[in-house]
PDB file of N, CA and C in Angstrom:
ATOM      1  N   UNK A   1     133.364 133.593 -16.938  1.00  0.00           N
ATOM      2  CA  UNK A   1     133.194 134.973 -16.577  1.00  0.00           C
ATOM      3  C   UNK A   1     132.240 135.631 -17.554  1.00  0.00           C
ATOM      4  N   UNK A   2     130.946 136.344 -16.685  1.00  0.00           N
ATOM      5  CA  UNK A   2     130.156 136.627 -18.056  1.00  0.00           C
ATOM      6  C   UNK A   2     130.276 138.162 -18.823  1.00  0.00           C
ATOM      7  N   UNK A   3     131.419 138.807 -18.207  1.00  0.00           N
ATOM      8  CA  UNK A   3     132.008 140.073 -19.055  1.00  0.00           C
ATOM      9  C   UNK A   3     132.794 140.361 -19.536  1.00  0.00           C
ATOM     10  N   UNK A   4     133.583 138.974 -20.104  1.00  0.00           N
ATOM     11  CA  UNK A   4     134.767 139.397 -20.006  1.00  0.00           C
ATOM     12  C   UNK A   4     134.874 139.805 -21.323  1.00  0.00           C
ATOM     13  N   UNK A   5     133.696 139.260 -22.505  1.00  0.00           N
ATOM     14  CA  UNK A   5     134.036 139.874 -23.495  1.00  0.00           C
ATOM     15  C   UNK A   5     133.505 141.629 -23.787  1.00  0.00           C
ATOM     16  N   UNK A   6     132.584 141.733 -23.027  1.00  0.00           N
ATOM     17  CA  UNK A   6     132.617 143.239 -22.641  1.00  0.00           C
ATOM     18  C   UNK A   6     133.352 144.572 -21.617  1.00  0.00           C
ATOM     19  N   UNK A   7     133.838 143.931 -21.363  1.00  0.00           N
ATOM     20  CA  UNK A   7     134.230 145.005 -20.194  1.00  0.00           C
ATOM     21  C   UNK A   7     135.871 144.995 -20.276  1.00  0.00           C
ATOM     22  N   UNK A   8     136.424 146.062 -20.317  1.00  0.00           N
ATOM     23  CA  UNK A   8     137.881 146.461 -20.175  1.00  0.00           C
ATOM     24  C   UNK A   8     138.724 146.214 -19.471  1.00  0.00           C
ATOM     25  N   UNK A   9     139.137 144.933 -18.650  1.00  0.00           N
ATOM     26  CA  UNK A   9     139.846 144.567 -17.102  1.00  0.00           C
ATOM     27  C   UNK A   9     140.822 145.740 -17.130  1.00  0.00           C
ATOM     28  N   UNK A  10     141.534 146.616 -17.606  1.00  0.00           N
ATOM     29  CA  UNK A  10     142.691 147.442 -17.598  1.00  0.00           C
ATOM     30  C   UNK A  10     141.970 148.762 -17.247  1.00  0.00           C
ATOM     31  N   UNK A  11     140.910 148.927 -17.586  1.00  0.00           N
ATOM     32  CA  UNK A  11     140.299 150.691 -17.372  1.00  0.00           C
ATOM     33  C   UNK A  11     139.570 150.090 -15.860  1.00  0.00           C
ATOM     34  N   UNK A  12     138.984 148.654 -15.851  1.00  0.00           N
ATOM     35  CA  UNK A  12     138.227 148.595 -15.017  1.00  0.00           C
ATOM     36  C   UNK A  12     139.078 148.398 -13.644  1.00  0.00           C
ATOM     37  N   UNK A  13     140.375 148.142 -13.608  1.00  0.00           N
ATOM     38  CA  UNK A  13     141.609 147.366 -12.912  1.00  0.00           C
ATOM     39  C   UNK A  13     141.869 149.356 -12.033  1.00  0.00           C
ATOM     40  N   UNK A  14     142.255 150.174 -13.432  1.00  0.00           N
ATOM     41  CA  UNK A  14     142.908 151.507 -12.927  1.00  0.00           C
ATOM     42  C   UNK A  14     141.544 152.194 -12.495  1.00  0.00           C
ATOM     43  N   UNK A  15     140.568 152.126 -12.229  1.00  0.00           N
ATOM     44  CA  UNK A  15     139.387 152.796 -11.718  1.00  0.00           C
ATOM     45  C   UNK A  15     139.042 153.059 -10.184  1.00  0.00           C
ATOM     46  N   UNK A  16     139.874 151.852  -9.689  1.00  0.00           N
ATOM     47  CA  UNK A  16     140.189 151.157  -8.374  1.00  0.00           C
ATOM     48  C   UNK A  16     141.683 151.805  -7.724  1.00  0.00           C
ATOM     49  N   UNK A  17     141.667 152.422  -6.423  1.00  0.00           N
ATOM     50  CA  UNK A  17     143.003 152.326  -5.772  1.00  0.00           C
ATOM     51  C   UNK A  17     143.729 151.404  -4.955  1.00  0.00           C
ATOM     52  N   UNK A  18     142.776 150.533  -4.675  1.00  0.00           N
ATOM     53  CA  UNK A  18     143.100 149.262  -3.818  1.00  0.00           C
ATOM     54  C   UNK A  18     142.586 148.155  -4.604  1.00  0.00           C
ATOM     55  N   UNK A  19     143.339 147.449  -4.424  1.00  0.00           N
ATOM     56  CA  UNK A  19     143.202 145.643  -5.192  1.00  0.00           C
ATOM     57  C   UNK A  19     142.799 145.073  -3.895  1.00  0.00           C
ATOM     58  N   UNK A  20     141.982 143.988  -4.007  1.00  0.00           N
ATOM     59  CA  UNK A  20     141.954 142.466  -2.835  1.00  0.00           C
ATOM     60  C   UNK A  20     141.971 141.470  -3.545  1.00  0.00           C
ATOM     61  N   UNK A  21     143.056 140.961  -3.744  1.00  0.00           N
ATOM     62  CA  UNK A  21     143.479 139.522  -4.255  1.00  0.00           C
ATOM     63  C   UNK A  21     142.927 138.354  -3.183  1.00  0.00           C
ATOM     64  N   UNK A  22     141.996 137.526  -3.865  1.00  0.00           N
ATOM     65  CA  UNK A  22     141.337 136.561  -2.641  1.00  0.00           C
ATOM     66  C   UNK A  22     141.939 135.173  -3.373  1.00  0.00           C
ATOM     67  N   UNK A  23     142.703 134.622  -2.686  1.00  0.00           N
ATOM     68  CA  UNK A  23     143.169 132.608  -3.379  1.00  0.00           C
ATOM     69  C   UNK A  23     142.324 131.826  -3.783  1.00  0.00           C
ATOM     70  N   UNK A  24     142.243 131.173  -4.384  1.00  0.00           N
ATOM     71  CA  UNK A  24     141.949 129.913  -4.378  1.00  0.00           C
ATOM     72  C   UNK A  24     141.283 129.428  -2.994  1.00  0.00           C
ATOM     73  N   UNK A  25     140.154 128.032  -3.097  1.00  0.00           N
ATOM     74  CA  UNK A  25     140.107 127.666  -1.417  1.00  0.00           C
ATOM     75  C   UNK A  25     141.007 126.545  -1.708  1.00  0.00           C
ATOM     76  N   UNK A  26     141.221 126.005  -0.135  1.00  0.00           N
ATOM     77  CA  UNK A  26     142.547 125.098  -0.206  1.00  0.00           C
ATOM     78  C   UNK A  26     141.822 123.847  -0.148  1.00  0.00           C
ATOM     79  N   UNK A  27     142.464 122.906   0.093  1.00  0.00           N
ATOM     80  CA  UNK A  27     141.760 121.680   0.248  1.00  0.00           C
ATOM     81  C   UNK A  27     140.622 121.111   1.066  1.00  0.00           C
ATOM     82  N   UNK A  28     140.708 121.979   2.478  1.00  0.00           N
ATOM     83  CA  UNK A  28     139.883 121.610   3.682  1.00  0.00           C
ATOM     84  C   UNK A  28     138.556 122.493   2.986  1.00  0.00           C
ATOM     85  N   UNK A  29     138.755 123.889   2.436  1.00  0.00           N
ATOM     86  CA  UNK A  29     137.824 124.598   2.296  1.00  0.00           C
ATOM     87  C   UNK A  29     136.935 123.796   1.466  1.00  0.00           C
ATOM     88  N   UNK A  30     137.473 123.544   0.109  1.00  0.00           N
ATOM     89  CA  UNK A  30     136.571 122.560  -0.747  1.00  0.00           C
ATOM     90  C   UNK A  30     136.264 122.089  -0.148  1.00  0.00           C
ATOM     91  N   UNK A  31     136.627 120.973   0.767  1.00  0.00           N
ATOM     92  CA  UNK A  31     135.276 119.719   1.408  1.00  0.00           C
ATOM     93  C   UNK A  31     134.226 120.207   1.844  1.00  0.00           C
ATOM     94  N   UNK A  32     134.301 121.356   2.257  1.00  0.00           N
ATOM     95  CA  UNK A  32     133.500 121.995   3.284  1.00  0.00           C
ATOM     96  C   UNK A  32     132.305 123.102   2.879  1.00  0.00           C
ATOM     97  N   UNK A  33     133.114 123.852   0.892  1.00  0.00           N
ATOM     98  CA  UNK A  33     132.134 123.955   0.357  1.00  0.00           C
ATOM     99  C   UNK A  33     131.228 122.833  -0.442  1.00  0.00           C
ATOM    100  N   UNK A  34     131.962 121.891  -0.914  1.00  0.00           N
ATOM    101  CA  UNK A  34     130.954 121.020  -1.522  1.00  0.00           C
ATOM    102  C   UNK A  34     129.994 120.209  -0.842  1.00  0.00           C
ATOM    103  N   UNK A  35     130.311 120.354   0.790  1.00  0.00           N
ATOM    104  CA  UNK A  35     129.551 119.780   1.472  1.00  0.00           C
ATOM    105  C   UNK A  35     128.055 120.819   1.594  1.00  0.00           C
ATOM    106  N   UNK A  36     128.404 122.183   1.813  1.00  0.00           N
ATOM    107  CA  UNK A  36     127.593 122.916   1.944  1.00  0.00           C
ATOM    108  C   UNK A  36     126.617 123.383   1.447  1.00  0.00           C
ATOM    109  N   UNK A  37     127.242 123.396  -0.582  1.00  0.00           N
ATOM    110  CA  UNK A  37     126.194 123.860  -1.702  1.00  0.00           C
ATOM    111  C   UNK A  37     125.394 122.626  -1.535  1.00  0.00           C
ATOM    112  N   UNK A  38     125.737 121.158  -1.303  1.00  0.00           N
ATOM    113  CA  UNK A  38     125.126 120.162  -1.157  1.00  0.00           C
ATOM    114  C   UNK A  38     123.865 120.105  -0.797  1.00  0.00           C
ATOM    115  N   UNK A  39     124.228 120.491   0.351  1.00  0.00           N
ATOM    116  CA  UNK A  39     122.981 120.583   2.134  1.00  0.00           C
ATOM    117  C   UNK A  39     122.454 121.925   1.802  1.00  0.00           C
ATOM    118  N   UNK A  40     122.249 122.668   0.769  1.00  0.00           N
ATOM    119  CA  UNK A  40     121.379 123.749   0.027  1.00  0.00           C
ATOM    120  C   UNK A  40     120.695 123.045  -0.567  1.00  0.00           C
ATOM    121  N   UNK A  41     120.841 122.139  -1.133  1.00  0.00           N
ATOM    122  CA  UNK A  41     119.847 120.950  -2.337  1.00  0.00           C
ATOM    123  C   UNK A  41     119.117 120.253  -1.223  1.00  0.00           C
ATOM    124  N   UNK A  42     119.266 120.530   0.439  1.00  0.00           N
ATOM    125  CA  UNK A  42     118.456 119.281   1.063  1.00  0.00           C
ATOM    126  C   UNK A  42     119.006 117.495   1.204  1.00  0.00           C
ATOM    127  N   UNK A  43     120.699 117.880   0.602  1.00  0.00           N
ATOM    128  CA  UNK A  43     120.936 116.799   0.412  1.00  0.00           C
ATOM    129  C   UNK A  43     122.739 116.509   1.969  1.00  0.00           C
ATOM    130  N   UNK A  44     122.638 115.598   2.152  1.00  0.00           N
ATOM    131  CA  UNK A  44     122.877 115.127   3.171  1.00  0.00           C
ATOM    132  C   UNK A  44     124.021 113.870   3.046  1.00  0.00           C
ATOM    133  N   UNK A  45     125.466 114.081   2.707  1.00  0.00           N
ATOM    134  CA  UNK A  45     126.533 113.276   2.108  1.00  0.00           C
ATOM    135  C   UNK A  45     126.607 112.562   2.956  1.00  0.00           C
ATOM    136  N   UNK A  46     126.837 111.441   2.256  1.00  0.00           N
ATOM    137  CA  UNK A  46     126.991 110.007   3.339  1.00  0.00           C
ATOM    138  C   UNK A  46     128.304 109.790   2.371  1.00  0.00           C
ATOM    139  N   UNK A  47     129.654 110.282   3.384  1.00  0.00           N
ATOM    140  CA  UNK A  47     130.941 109.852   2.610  1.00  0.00           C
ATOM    141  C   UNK A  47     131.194 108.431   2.332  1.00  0.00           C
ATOM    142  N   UNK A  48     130.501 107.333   2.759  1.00  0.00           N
ATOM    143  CA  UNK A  48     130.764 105.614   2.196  1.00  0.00           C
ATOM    144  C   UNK A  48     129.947 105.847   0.815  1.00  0.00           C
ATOM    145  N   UNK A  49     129.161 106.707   0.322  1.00  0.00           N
ATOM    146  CA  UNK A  49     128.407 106.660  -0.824  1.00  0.00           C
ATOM    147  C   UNK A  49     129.046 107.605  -1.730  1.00  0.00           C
ATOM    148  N   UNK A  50     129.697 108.857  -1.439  1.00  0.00           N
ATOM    149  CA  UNK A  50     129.695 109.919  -2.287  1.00  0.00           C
ATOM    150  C   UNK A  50     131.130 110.296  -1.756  1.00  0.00           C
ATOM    151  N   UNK A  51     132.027 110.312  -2.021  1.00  0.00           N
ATOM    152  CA  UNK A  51     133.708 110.621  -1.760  1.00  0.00           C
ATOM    153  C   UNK A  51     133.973 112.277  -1.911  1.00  0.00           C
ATOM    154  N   UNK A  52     133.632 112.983  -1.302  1.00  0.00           N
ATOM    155  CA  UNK A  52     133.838 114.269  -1.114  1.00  0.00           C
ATOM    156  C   UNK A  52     134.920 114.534  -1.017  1.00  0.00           C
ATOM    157  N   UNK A  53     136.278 114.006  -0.373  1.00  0.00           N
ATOM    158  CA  UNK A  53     137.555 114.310  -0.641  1.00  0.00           C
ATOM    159  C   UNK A  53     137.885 114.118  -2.298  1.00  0.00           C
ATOM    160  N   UNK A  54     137.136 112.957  -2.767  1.00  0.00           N
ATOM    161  CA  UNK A  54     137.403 112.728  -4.239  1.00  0.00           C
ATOM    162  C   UNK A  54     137.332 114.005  -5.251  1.00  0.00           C
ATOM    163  N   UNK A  55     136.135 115.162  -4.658  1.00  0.00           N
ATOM    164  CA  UNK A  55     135.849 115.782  -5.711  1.00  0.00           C
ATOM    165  C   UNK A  55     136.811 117.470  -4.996  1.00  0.00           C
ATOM    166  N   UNK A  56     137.364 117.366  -3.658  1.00  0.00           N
ATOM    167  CA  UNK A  56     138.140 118.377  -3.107  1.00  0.00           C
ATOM    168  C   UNK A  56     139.250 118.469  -3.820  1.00  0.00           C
ATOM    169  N   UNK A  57     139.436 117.199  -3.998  1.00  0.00           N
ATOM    170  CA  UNK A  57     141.166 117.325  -4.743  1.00  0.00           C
ATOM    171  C   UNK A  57     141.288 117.700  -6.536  1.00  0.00           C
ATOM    172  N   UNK A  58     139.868 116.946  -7.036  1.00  0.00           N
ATOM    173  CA  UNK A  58     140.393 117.437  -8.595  1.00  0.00           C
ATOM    174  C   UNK A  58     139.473 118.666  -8.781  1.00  0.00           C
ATOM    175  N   UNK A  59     138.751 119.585  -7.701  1.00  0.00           N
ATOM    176  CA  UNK A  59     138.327 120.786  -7.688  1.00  0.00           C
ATOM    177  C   UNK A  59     139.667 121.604  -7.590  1.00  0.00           C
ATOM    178  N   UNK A  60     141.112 121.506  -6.940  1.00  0.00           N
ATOM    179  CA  UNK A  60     141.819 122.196  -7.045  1.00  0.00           C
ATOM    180  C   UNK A  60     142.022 123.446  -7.699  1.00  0.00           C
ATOM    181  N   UNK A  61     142.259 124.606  -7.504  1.00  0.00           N
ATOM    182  CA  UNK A  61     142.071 125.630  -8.430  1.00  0.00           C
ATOM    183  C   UNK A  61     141.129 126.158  -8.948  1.00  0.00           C
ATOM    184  N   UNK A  62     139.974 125.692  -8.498  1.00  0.00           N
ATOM    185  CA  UNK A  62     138.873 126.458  -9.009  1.00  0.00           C
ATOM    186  C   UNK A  62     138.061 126.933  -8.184  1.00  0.00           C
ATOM    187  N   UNK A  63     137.834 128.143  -8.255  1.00  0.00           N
ATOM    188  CA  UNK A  63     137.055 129.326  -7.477  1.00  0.00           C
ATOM    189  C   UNK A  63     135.541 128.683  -7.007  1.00  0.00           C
ATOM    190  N   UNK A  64     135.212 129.338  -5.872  1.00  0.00           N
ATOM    191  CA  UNK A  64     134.313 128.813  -4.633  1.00  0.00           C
ATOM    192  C   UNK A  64     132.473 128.840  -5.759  1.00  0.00           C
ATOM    193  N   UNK A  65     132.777 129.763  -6.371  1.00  0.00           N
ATOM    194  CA  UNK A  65     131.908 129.852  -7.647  1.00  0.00           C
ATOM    195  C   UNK A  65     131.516 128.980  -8.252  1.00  0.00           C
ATOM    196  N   UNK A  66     132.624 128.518  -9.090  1.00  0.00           N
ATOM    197  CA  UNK A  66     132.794 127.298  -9.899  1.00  0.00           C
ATOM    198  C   UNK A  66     132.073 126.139  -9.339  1.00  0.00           C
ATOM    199  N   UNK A  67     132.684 125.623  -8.183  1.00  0.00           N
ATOM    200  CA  UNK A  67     132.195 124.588  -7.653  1.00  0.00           C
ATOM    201  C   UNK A  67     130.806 124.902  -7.160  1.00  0.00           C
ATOM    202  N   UNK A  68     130.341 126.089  -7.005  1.00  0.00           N
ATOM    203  CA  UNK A  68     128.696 126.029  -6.214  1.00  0.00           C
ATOM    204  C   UNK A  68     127.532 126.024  -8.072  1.00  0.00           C
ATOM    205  N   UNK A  69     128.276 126.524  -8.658  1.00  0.00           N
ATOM    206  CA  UNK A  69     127.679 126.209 -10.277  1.00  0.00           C
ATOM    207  C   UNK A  69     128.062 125.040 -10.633  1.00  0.00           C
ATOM    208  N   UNK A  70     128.558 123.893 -10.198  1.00  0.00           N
ATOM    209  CA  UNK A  70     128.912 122.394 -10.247  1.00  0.00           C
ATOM    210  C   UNK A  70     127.756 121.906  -9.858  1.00  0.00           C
ATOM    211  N   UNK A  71     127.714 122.186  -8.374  1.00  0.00           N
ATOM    212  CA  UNK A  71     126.148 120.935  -7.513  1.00  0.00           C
ATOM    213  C   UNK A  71     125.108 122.121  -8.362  1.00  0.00           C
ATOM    214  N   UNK A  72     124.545 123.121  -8.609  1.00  0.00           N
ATOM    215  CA  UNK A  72     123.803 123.748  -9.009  1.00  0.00           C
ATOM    216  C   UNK A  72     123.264 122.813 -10.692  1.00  0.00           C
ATOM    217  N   UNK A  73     124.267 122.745 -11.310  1.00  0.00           N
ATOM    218  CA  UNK A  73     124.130 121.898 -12.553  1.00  0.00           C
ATOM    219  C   UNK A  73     124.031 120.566 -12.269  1.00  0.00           C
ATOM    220  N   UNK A  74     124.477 119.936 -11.175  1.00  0.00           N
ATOM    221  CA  UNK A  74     124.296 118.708 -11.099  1.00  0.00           C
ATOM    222  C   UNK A  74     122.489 118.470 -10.126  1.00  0.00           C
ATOM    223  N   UNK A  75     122.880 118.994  -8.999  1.00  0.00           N
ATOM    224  CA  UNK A  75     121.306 119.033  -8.273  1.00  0.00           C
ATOM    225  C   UNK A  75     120.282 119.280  -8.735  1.00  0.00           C
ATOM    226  N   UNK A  76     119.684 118.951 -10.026  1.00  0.00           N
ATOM    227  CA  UNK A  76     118.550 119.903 -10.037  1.00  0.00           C
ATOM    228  C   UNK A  76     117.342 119.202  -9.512  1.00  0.00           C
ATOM    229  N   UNK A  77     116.069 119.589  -9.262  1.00  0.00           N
ATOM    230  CA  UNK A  77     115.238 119.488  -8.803  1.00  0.00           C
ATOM    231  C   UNK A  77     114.673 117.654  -8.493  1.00  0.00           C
ATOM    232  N   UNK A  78     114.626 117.708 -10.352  1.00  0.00           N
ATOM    233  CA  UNK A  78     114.684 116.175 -10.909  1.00  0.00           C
ATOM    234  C   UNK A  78     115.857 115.016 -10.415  1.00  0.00           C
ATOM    235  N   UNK A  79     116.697 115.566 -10.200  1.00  0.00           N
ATOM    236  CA  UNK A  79     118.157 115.268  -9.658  1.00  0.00           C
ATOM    237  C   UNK A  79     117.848 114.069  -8.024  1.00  0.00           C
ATOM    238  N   UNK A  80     117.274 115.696  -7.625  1.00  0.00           N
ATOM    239  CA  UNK A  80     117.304 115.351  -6.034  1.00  0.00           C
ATOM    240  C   UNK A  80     116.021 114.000  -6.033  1.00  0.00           C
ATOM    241  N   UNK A  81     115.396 114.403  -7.036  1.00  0.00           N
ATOM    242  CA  UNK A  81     114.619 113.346  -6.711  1.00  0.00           C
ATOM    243  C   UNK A  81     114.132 111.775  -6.604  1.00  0.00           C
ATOM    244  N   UNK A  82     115.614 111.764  -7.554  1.00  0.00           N
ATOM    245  CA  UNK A  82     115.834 110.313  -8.284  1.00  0.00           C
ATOM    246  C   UNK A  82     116.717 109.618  -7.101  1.00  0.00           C
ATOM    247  N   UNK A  83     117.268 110.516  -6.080  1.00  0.00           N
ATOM    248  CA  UNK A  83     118.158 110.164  -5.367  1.00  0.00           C
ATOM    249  C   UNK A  83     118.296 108.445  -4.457  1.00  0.00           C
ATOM    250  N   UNK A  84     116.968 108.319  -4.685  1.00  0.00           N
ATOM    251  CA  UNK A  84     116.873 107.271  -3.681  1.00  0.00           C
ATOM    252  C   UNK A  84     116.680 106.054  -4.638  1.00  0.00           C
ATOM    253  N   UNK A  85     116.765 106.448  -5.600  1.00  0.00           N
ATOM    254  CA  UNK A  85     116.667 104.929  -6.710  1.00  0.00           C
ATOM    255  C   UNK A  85     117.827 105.183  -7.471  1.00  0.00           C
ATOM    256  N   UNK A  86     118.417 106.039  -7.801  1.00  0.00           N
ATOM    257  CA  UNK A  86     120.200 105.964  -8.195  1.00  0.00           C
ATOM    258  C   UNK A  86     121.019 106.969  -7.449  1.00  0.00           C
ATOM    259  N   UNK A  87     121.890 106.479  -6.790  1.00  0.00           N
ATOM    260  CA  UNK A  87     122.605 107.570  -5.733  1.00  0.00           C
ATOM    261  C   UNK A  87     123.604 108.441  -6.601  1.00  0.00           C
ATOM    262  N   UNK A  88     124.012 109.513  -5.919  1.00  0.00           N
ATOM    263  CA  UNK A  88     124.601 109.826  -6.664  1.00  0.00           C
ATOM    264  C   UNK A  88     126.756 109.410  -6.751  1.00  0.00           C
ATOM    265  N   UNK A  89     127.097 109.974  -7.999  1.00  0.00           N
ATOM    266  CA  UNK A  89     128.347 109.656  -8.242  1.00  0.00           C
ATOM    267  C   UNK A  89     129.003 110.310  -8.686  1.00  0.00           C
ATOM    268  N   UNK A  90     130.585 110.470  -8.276  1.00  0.00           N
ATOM    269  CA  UNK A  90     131.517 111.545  -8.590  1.00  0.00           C
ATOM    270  C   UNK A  90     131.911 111.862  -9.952  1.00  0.00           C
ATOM    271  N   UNK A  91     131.463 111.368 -11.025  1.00  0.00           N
ATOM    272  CA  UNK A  91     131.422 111.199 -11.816  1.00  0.00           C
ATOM    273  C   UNK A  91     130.851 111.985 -12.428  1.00  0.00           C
ATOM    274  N   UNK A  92     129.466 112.205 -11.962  1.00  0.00           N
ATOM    275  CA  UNK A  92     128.217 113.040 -12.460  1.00  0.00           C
ATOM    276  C   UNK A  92     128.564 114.923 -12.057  1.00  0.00           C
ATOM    277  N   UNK A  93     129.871 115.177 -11.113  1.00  0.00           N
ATOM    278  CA  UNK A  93     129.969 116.198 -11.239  1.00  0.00           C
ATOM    279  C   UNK A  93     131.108 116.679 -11.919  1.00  0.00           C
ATOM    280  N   UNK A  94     131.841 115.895 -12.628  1.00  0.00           N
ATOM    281  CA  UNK A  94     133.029 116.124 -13.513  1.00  0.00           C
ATOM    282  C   UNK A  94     132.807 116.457 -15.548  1.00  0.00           C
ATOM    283  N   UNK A  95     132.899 117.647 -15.453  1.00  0.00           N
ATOM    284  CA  UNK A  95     132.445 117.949 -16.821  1.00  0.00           C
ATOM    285  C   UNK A  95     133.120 116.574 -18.040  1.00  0.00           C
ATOM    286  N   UNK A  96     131.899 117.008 -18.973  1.00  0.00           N
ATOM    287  CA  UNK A  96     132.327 115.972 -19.693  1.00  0.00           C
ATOM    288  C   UNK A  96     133.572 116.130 -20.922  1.00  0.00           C
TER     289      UNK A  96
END
């Protein structure tokens, strides 16, 4: 979060009369975003190569954000390009 060391969540919380509490995505959603930030890179999952349920399940709990700043750090330009001489692996999107 990039304010959190600036900004007041309690003044900024009572400033507001209505809250919208939004969840977590659930399991189906993850597949479906990591499939998506994916196919933003031009890139095109072939689940016998790249296990997308693999990375739905230990994405658990983490905001739709998180995971689109995942393929963002992992895809980069150079990334996409190497694709066809080392594929990619679930591995490569799991912090170190």
């Amino acid at each position: 979060r990039p304010f959190d060391d600036t900004v007041n969540t309690k003044e900024l919380m009572a400033a507001f009369d209505e809250k919208v509490w939004v969840s977590y995505p659930e399991y189906g959603s993850r597949v479906v975003l990591w499939q998506k930030f994916m196919e933003e890179h031009k890139l095109q999952v072939d689940p016998t190569k790249l296990n997308i349920s693999t990375l739905a399940r230990i994405s658990d709990g983490y905001p739709a954000g998180s995971i689109k700043q995942t393929v963002d750090r992992v895809l980069t330009e150079r990334r996409v390009q190497q694709l066809k001489v080392r594929p990619l692996k679930v591995q490569e999107f799991i912090g170190p």
